[in-house]
Protein backbone atom coordinates (compact mmCIF):
# COMPACT_ATOMS: atom_id res chain seq x y z
CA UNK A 1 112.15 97.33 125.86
CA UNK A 2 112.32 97.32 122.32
CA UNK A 3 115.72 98.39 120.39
CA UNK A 4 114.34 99.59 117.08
CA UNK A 5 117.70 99.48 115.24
CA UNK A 6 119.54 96.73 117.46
CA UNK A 7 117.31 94.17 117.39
CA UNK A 8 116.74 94.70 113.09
CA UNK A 9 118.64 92.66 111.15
CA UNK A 10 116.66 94.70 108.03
CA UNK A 11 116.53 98.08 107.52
CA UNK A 12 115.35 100.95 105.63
CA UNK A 13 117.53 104.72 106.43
CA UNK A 14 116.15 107.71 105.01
CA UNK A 15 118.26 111.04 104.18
CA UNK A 16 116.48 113.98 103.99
CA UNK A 17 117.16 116.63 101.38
CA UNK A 18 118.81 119.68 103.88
CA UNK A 19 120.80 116.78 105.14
CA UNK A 20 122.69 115.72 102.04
CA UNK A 21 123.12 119.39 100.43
CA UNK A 22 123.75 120.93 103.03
CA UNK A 23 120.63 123.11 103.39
CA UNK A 24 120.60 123.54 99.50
CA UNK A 25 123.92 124.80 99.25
CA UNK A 26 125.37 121.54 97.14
CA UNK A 27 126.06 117.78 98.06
CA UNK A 28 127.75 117.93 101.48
CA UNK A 29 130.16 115.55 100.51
CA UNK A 30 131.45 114.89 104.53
CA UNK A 31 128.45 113.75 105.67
CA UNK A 32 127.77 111.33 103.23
CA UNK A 33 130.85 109.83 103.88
CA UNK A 34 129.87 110.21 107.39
CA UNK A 35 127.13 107.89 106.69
CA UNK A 36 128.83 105.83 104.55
CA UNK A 37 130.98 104.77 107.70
CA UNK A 38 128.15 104.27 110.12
CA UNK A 39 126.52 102.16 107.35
CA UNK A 40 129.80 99.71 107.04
CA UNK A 41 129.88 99.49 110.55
CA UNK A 42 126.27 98.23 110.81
CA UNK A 43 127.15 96.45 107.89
CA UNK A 44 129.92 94.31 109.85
CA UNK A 45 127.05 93.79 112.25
CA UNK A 46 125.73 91.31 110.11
CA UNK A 47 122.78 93.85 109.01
CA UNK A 48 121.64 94.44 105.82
CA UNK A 49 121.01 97.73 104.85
CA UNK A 50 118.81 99.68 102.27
CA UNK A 51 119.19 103.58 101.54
CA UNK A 52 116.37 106.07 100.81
CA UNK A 53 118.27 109.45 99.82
CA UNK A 54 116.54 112.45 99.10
CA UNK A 55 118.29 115.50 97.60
CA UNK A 56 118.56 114.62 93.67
CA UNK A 57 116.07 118.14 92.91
CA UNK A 58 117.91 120.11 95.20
CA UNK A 59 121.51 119.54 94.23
CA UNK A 60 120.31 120.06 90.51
CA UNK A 61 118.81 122.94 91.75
CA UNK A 62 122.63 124.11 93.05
CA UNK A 63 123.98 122.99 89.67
CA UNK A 64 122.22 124.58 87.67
CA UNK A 65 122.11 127.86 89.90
CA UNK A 66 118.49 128.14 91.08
CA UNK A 67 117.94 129.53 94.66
CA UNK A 68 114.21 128.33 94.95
CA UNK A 69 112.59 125.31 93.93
CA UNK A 70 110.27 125.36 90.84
CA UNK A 71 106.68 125.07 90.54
CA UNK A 72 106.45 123.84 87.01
CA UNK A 73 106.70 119.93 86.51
CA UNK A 74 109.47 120.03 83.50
CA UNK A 75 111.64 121.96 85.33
CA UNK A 76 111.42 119.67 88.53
CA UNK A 77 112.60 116.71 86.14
CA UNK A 78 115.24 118.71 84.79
CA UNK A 79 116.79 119.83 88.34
CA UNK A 80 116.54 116.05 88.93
CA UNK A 81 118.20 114.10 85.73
CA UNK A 82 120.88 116.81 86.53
CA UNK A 83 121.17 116.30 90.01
CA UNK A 84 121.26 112.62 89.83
CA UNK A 85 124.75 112.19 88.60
CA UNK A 86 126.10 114.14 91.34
CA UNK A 87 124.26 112.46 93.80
CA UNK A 88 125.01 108.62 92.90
CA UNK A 89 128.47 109.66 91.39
CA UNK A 90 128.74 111.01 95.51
CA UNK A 91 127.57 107.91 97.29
CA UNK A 92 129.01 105.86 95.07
CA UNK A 93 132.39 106.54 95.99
CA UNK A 94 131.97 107.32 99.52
CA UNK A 95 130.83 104.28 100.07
CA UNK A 96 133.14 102.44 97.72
CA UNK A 97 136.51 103.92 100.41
CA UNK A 98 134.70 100.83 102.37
CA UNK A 99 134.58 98.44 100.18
CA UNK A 100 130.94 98.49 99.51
CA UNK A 101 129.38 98.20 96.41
CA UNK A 102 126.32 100.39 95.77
CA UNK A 103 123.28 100.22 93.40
CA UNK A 104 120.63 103.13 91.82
CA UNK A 105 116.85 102.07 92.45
CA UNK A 106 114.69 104.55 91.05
CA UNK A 107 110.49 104.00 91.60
CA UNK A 108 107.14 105.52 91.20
CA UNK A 109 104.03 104.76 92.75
CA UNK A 110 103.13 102.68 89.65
CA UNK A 111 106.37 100.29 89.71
CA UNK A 112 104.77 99.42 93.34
CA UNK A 113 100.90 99.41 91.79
CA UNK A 114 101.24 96.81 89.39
CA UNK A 115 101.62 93.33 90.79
CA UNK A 116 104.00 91.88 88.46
CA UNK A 117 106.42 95.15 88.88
CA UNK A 118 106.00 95.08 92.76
CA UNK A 119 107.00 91.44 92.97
CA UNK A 120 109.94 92.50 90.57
CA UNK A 121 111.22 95.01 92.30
CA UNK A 122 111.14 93.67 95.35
CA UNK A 123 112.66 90.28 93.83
CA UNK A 124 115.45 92.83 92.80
CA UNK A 125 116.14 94.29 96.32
CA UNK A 126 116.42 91.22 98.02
CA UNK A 127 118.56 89.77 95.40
CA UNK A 128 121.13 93.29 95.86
CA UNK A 129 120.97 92.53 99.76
CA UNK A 130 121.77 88.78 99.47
CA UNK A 131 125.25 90.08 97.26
CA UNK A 132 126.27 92.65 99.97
CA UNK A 133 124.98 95.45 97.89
CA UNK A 134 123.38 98.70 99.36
CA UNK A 135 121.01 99.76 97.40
CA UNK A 136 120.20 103.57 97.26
CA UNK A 137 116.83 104.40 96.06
CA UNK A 138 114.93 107.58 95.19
CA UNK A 139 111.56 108.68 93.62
CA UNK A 140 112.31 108.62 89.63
CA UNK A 141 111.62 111.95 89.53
CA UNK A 142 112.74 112.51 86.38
CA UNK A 143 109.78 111.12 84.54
CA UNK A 144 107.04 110.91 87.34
CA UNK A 145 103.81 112.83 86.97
CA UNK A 146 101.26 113.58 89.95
CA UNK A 147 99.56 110.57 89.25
CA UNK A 148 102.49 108.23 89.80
CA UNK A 149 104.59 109.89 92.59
CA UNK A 150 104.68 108.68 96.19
CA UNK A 151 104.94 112.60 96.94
CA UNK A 152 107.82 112.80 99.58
CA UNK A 153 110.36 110.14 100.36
CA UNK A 154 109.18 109.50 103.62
CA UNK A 155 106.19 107.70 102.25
CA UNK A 156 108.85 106.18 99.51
CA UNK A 157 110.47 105.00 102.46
CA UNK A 158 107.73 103.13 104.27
CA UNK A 159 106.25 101.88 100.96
CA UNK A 160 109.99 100.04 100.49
CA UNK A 161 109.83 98.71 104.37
CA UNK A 162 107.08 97.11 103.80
CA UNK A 163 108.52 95.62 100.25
CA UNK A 164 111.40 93.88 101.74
CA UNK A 165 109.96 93.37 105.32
CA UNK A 166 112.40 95.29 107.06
CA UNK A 167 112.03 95.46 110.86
CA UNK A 168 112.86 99.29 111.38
CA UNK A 169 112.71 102.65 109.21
CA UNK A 170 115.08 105.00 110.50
CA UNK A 171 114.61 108.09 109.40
CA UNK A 172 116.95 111.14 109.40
CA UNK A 173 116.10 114.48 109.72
CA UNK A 174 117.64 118.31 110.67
CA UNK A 175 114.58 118.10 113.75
CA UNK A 176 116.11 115.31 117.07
CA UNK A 177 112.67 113.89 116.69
CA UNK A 178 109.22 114.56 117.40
CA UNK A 179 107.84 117.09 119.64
CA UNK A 180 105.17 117.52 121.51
CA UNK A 181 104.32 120.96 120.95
CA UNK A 182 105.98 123.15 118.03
CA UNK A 183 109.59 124.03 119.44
CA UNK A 184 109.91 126.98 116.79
CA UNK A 185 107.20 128.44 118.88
CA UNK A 186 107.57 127.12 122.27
CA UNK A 187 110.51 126.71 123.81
CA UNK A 188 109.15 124.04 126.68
CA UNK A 189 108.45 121.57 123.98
CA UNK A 190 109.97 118.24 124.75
CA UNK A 191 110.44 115.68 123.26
CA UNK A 192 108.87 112.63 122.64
CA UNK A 193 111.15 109.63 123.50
CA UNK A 194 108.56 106.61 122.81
CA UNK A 195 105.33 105.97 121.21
CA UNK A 196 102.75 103.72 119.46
CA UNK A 197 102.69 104.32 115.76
CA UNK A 198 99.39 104.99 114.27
CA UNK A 199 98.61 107.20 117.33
CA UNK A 200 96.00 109.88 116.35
CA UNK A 201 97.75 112.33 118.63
CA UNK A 202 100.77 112.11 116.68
CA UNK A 203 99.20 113.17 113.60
CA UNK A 204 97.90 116.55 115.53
CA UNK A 205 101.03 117.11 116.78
CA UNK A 206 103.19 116.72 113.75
CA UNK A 207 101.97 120.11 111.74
CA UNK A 208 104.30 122.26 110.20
CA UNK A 209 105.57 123.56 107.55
CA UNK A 210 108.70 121.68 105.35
CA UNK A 211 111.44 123.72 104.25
CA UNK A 212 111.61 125.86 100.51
CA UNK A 213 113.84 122.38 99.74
CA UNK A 214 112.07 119.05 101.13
CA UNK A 215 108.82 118.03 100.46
CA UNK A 216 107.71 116.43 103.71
CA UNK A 217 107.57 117.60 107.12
CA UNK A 218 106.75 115.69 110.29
CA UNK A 219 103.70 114.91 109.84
CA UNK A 220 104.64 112.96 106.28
CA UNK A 221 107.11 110.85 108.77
CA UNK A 222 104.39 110.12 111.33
CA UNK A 223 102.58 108.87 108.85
CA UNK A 224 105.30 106.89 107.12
CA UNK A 225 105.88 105.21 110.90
CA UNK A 226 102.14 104.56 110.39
CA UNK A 227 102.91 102.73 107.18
CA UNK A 228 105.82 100.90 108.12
CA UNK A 229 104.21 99.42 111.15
CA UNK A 230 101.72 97.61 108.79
CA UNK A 231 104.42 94.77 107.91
CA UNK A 232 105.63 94.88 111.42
CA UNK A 233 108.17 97.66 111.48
CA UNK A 234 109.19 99.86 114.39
CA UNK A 235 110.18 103.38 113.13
CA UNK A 236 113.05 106.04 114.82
CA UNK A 237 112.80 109.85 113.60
CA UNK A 238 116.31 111.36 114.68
CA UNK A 239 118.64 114.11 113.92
CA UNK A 240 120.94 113.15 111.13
CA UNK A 241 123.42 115.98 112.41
CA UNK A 242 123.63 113.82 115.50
CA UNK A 243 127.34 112.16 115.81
CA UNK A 244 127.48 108.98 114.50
CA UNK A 245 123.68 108.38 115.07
CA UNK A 246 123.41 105.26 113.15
CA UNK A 247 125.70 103.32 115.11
CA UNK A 248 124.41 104.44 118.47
CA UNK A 249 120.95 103.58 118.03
CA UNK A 250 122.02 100.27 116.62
CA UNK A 251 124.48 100.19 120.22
CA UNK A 252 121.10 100.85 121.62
CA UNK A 253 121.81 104.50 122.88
CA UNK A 254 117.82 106.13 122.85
CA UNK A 255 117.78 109.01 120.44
CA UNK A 256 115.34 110.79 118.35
CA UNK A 257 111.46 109.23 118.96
CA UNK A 258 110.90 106.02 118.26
CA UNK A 259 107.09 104.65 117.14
CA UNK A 260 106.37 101.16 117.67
CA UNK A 261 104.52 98.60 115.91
CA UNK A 262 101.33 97.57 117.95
CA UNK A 263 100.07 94.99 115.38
CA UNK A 264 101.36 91.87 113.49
CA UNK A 265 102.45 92.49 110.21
CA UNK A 266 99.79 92.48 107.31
CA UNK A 267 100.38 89.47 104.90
CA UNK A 268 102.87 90.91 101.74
CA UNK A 269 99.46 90.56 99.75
CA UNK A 270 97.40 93.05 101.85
CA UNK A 271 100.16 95.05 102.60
CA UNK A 272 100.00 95.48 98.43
CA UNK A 273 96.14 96.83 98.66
CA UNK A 274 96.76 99.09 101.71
CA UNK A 275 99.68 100.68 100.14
CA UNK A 276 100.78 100.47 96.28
CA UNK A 277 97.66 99.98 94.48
CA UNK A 278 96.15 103.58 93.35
CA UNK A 279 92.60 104.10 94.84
CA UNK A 280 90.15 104.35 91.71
CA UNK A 281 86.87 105.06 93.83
CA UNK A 282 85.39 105.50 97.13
CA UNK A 283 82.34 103.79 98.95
CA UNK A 284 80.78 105.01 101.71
CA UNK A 285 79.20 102.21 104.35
CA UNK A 286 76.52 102.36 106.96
CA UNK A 287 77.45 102.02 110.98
CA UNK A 288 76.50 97.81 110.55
CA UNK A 289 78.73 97.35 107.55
CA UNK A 290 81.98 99.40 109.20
CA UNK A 291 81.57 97.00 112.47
CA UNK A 292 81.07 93.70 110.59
CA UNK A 293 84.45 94.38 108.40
CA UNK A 294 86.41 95.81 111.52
CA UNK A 295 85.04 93.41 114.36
CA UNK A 296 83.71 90.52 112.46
CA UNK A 297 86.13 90.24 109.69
CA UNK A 298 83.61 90.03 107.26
CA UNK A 299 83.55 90.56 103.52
CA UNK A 300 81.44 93.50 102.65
CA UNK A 301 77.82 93.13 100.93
CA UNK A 302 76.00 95.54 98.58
CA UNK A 303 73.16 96.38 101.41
CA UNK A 304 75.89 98.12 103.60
CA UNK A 305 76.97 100.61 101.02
CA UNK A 306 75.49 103.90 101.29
CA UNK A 307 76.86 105.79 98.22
CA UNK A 308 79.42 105.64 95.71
CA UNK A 309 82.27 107.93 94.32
CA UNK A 310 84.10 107.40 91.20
CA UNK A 311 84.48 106.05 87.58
CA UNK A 312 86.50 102.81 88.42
CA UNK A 313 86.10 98.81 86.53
CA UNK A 314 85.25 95.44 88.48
CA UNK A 315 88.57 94.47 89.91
CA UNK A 316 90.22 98.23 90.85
CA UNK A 317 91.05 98.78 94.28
CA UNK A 318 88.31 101.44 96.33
CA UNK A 319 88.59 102.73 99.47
CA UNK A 320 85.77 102.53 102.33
CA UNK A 321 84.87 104.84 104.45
CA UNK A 322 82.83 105.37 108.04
CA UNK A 323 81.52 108.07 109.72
CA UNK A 324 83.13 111.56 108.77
CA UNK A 325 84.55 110.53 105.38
CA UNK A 326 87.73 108.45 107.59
CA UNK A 327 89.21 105.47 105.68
CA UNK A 328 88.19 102.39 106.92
CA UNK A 329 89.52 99.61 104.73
CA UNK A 330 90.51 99.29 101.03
CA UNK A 331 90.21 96.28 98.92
CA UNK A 332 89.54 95.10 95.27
CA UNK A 333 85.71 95.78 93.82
CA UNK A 334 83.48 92.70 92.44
CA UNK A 335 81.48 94.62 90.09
CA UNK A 336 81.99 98.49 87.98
CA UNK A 337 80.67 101.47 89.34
CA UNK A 338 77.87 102.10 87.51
CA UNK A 339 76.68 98.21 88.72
CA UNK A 340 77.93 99.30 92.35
CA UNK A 341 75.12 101.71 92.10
CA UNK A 342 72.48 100.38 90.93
CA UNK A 343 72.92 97.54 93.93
CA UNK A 344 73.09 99.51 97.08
CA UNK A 345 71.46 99.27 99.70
CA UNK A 346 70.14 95.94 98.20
CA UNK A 347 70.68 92.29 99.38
CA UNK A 348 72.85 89.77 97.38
CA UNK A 349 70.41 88.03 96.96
CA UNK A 350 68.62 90.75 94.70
CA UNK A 351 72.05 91.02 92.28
CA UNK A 352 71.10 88.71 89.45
CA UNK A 353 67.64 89.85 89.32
CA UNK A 354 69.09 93.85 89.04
CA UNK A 355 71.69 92.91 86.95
CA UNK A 356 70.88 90.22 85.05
CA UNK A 357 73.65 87.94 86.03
CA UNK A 358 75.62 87.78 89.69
CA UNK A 359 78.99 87.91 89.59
CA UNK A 360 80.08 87.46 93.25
CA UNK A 361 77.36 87.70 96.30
CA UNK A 362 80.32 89.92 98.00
CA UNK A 363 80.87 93.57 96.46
CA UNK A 364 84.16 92.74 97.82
CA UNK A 365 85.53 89.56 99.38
CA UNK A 366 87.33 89.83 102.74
CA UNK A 367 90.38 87.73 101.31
CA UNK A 368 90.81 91.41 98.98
CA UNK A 369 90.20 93.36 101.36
CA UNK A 370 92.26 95.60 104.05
CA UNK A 371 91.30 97.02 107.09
CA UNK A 372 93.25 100.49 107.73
């Protein structure tokens, strides 16, 4: 049986935002220090240890005396410069009564987009591990617009256990786990102790709404176990009000749900195009072309596309999609997408003479390209 958290040397905890203030009411100071501990014990465990901590907005939003969060993008960035320096100023010195030294990573989706900056920052990470640093790391929400933000830390989360290879996300919640029915509603749900990541059930049972404070909800963690499981990682959704959870899921105690990885991990490379890169366009493929990229591991030819979505440059990354509009592989374009359309449907073999020159006989290569 796998042991998510005992058997990981690596790994990734997320805090959600009611955890560390306290349902909005401020940073609950205890329970960071609470986790603090359980982090120094795994830490004299031998593991190494990287933090994901929401809650920057909402104790900004308790600073600066706002009951409900804001709609408008400045004010967002304002709740979170302020809240910032409570929140590192908080783990800072909780961790510090254990003689652990701490260090501020703050990303957007475009530090992990850009090759050189994804290499850097994950250079950077590995480097704060290696001195016995824990790194805490948010969403730079302070200057990140819609077209740069991960969205909810969950996905923040996965994206960095993928970064440093970690072998488990743990993720902390107010919820003990995943359910299979909504337990707000029905009071037989039960829980669900173990399951494959990626499962399309999960997805349908994850609805729900987040709280007036997070951003994410179940379903944004299902889908960050999804993620994770890419470079290998086995994911455990628990209750961070749980006593000393961290420590007895690293003891091995089963708590919370726990998805596992079904699939070797995706080289650091691919992991890149399924994950960091921003999707520019979109190309829709015929039945043949969707089973020769997921069966035959082929790259993918003009004469399988069937239409074409976008304004995107030879060299962005584009989705694929099958049947119903469903992702089925991303990867990094040969040609624009004005050219793109003009050679549809067409063989390779047809490029230079549409064209006037041939490029590549792939539209995209199946060493730049991901299936999903």
């Amino acid at each position: 049986m796998i042991r998510a958290v005992a058997d990981a040397r690596r790994l990734v905890i997320k805090v959600g935002s009611s955890l560390v203030t306290d349902e909005g009411r401020g940073l609950d100071r205890s329970a960071i220090k609470r986790w603090a501990a359980q982090v120094a014990a795994l830490r004299a465990r031998g593991k190494q240890i990287i933090l994901v901590s929401s809650g920057a907005i909402a104790e900004g939003m308790q600073r600066l005396g706002w009951s409900r969060r804001p709609h408008a993008l400045r004010e967002l960035q304002a709740a979170a410069a302020v809240g910032q320096m409570g929140l590192v100023q908080c783990y800072e010195s909780c961790f510090g009564e254990h003689g652990l030294a701490t260090a501020q990573v703050l990303l957007t989706h475009a530090d992990l987009a850009d090759r050189e900056r994804y290499l850097n920052a994950r250079s950077t990470l590995l480097t704060l591990l290696e001195l016995g640093a824990v790194p805490v790391i948010n969403e730079n929400d302070t200057v990140v617009t819609d077209e740069i933000k991960f969205g909810d830390n969950d996905t923040l989360a996965a994206l960095v256990t993928n970064l440093v290879e970690a072998e488990a996300l743990v993720i902390l919640t107010d919820q003990p786990g995943l359910f299979d029915a909504d337990p707000r509603r029905d009071p037989g749900a039960k829980l669900i102790r173990r399951a494959a990541a990626g499962e399309a059930r999960l997805e349908e049972l994850a609805g729900g709404a987040a709280s007036h404070l997070a951003k994410g909800g179940m379903l944004t963690k299902v889908l960050a176990a999804k993620r994770a499981a890419r470079s290998g990682a086995h994911t455990v959704i628990a209750s961070g009000r749980e006593p000393d959870v961290l420590v007895r899921l690293a003891d091995g105690e089963d708590l919370g749900t726990q998805l596992t990885a079904q699939s070797m991990p995706l080289a650091a490379r691919k992991q890149w195009l399924a994950d960091h890169l921003a999707v520019s366009g979109r190309l829709t493929l015929d039945p043949g072309a969707v089973s020769a990229l997921a069966r035959g591991g082929r790259s993918l030819l003009p004469i399988g596309v069937t239409a074409v979505e976008g304004d995107f440059a030879r060299g962005a990354l584009v989705a694929c999609s099958g049947a119903y509009g469903l992702d089925v592989a991303r990867g990094l374009v040969n040609y624009g997408a004005g050219e793109t359309r003009r050679i549809l449907r067409r063989p390779s073999s047809e490029i230079e003479s549409i064209l006037g020159y041939v490029a590549e006989p792939e539209l995209i290569h199946r060493d730049n390209l991901v299936l999903l």
